[in-house]
C-alpha atoms as a PDB file:
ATOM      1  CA  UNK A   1      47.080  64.216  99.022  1.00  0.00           C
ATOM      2  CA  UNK A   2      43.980  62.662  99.700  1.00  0.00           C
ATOM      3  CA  UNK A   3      40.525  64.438  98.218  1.00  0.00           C
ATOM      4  CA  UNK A   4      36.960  64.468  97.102  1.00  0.00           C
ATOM      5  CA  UNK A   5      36.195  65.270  93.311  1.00  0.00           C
ATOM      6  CA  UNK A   6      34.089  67.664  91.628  1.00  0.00           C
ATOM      7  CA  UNK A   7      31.326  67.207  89.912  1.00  0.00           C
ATOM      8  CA  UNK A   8      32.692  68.156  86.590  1.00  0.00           C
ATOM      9  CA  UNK A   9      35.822  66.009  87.430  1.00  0.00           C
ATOM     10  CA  UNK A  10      32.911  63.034  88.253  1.00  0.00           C
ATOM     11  CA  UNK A  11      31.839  63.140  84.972  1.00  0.00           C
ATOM     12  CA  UNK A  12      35.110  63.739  83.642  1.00  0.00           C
ATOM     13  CA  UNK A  13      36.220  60.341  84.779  1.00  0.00           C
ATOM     14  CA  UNK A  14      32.940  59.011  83.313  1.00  0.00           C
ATOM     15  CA  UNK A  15      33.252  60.079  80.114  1.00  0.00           C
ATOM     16  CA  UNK A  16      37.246  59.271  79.527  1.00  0.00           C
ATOM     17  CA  UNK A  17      36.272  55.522  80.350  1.00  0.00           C
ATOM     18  CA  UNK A  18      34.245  52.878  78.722  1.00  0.00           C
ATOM     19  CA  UNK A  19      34.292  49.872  81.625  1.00  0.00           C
ATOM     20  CA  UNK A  20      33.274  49.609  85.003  1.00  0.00           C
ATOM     21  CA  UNK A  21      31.573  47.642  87.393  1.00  0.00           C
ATOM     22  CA  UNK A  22      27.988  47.433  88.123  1.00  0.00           C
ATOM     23  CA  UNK A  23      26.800  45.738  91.245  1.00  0.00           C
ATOM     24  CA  UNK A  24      23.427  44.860  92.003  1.00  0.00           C
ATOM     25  CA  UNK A  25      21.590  42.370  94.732  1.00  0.00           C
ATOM     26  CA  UNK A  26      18.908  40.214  95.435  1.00  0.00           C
ATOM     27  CA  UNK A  27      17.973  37.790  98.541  1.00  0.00           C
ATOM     28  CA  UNK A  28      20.753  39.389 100.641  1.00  0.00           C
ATOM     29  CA  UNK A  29      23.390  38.271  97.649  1.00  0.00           C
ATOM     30  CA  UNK A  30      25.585  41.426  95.645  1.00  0.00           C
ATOM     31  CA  UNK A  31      27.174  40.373  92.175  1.00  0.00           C
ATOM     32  CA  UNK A  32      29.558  42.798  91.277  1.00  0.00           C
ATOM     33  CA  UNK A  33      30.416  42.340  87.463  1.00  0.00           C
ATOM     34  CA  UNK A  34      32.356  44.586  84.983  1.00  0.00           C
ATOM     35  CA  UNK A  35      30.280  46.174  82.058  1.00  0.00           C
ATOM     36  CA  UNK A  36      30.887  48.021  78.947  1.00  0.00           C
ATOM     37  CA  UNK A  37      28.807  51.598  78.892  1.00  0.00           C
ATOM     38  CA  UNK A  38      28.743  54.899  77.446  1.00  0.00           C
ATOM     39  CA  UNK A  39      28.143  58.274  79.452  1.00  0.00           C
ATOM     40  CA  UNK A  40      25.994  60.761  77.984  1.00  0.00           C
ATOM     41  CA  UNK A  41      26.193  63.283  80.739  1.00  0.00           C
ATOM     42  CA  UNK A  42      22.762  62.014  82.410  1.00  0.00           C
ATOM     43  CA  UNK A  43      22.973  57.943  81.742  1.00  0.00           C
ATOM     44  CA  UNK A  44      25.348  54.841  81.674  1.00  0.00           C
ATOM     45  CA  UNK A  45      24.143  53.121  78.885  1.00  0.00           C
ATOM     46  CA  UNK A  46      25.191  49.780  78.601  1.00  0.00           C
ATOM     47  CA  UNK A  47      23.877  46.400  77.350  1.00  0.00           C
ATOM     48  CA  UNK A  48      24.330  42.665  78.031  1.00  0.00           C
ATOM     49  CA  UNK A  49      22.747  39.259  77.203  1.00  0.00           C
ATOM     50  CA  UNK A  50      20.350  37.836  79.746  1.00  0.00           C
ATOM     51  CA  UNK A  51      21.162  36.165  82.745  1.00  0.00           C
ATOM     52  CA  UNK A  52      21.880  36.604  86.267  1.00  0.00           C
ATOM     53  CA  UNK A  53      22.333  40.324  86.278  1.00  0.00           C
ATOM     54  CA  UNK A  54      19.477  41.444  84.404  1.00  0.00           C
ATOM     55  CA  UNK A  55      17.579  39.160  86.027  1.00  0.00           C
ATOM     56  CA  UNK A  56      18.382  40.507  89.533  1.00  0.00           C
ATOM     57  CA  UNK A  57      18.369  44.207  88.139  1.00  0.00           C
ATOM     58  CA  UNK A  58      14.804  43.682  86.604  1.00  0.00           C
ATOM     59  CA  UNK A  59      13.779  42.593  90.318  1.00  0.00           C
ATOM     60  CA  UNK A  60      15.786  44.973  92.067  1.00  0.00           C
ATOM     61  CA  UNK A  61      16.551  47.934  90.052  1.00  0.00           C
ATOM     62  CA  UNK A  62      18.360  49.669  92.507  1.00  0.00           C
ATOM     63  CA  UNK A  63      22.369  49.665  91.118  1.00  0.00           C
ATOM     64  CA  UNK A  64      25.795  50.941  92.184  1.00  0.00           C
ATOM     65  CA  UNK A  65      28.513  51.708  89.499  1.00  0.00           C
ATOM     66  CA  UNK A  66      31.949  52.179  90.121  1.00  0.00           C
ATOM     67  CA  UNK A  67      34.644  53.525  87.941  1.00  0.00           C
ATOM     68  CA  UNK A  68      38.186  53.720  88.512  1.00  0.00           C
ATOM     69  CA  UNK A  69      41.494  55.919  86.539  1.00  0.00           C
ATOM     70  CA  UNK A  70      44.230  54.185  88.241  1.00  0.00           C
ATOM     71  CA  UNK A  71      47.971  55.919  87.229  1.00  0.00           C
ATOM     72  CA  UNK A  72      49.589  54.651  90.436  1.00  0.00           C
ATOM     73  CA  UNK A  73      48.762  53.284  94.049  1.00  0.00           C
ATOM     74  CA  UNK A  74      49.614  56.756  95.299  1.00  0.00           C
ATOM     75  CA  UNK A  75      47.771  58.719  91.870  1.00  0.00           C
ATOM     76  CA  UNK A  76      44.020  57.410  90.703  1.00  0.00           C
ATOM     77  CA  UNK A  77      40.638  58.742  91.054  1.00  0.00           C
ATOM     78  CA  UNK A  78      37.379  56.655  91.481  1.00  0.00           C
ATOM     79  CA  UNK A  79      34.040  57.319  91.149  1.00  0.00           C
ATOM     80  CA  UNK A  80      30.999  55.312  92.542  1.00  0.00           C
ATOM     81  CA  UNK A  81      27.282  56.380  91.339  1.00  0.00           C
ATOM     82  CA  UNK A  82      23.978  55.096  92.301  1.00  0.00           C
ATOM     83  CA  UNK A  83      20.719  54.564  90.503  1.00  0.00           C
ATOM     84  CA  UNK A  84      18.284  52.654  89.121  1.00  0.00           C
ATOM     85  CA  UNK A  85      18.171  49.804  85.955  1.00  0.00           C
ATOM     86  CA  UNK A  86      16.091  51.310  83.074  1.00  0.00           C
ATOM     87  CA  UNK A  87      15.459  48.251  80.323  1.00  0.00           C
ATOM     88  CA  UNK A  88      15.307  49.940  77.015  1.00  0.00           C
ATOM     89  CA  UNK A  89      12.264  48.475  75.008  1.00  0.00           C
ATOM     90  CA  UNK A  90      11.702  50.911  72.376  1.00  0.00           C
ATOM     91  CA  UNK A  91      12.707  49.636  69.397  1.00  0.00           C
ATOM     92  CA  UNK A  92      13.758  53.095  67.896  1.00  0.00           C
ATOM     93  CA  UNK A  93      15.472  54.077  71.639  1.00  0.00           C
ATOM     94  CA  UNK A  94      17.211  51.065  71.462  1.00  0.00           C
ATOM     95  CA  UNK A  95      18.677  51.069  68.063  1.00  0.00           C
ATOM     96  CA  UNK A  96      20.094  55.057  68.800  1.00  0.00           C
ATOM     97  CA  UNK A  97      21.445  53.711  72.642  1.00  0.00           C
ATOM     98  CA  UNK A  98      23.269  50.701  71.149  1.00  0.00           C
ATOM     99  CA  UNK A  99      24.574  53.277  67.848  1.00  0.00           C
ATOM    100  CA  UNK A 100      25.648  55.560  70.962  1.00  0.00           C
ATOM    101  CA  UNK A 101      27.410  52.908  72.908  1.00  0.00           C
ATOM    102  CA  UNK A 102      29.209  51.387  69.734  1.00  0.00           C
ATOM    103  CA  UNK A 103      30.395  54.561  68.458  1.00  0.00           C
ATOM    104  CA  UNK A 104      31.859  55.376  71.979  1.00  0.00           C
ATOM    105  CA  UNK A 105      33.491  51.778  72.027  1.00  0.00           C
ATOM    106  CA  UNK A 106      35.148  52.255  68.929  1.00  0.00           C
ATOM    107  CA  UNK A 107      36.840  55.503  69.576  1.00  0.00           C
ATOM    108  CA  UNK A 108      38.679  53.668  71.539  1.00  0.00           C
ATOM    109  CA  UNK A 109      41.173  50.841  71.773  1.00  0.00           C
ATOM    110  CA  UNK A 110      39.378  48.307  74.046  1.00  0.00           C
ATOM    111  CA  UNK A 111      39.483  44.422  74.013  1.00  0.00           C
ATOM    112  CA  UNK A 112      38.057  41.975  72.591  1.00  0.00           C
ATOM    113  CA  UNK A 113      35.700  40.763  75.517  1.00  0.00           C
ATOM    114  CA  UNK A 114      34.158  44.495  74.609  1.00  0.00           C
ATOM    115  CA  UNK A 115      32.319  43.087  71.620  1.00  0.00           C
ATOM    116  CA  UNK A 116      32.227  46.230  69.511  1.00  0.00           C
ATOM    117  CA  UNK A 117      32.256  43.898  66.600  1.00  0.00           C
ATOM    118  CA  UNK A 118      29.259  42.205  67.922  1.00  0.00           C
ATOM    119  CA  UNK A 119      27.826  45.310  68.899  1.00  0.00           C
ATOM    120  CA  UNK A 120      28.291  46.105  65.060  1.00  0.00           C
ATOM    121  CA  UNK A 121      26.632  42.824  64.048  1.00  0.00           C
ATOM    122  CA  UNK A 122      23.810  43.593  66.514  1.00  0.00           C
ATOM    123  CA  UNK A 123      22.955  46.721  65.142  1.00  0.00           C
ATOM    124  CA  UNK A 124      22.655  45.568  61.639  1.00  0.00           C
ATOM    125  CA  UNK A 125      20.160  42.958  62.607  1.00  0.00           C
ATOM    126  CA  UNK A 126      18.488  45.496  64.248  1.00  0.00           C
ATOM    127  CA  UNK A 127      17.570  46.888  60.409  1.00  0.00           C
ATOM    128  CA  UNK A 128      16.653  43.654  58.854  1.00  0.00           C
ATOM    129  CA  UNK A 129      14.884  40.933  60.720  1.00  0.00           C
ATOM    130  CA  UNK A 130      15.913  38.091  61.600  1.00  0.00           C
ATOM    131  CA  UNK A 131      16.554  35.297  64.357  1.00  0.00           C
ATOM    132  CA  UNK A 132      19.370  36.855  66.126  1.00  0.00           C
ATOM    133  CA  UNK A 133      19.149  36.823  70.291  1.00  0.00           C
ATOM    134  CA  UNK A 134      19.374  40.309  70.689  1.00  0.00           C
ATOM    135  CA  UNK A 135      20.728  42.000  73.894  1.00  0.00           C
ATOM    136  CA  UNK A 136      19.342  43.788  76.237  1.00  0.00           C
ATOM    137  CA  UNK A 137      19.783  47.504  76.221  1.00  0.00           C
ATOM    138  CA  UNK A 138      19.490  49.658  79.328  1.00  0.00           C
ATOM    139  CA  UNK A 139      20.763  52.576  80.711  1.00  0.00           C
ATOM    140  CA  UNK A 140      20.795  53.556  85.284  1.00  0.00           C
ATOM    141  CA  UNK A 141      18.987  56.660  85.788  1.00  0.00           C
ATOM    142  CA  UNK A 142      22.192  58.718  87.772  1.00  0.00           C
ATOM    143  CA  UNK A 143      20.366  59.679  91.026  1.00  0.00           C
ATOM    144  CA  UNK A 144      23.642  60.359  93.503  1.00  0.00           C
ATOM    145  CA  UNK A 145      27.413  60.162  92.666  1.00  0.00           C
ATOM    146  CA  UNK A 146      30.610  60.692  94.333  1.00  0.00           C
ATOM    147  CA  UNK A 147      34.369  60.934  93.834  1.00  0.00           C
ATOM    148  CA  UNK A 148      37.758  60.810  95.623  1.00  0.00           C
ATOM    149  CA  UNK A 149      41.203  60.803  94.677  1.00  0.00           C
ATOM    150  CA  UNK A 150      44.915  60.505  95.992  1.00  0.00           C
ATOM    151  CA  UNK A 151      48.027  62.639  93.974  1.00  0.00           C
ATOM    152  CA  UNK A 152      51.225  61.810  95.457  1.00  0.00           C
END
């Protein structure tokens, strides 16, 4: 059976996972990459080091997110969400979204390429100074989401 979710079973599937992909474009070119986030019910929060998609997200903030549960070929649900790239600047914002995100991480058994002990690290610079590159925090403002599934 084929069929369109909720939206309590949208953000049901949000908040049971921690990676999905973000997908963003710039001079008729869409990079789809996976991320590491946090749901809080109104936000993905999420952060990465600079590069290709911040820079197209700071240009562009206009972003798709997709998330997939995936128990079968014939059982999974996905969700895709659009919004826009918020950069969090404020130091005090940015300490409590990366404490948010880290927490979430380690509830959970995820991989290494997660970097919840780097996330760790990071926020513990964040209380002493120092001459760490420190990532960039940001969170996409939810503005329309959607979900389907199949149960065999």
């Amino acid at each position: 059976m084929l069929g369109e979710l909720s939206n309590e079973e949208i953000d049901q599937v949000l908040a049971n996972n921690v990676t999905g992909r973000i997908g963003c474009a710039e001079n008729g070119k869409v990079y789809i990459v996976p991320i590491s986030y946090a749901f809080n019910n109104a936000y993905i929060i999420a952060h990465s080091r600079e590069g290709m998609k911040i820079d197209m997200m700071r240009k562009h903030p206009q972003v798709c997110f997709q998330v997939d549960e995936m128990t079968g070929l014939s059982n999974w649900r996905s969700v895709v969400l659009w919004g826009e790239y918020e950069e969090i600047t404020d130091p005090k914002e940015k300490y409590y979204a990366m404490k948010f995100l880290v927490s979430r991480l380690a509830q959970l058994p995820v991989s290494e390429t997660a970097g919840v002990a780097q996330m760790h690290q990071e926020l513990q610079a964040e209380e002493s100074p120092g001459h760490i590159i420190r990532p960039v925090v940001y969170r996409i403002r939810i503005k329309e989401k959607t979900g389907r599934f199949e149960k065999a």
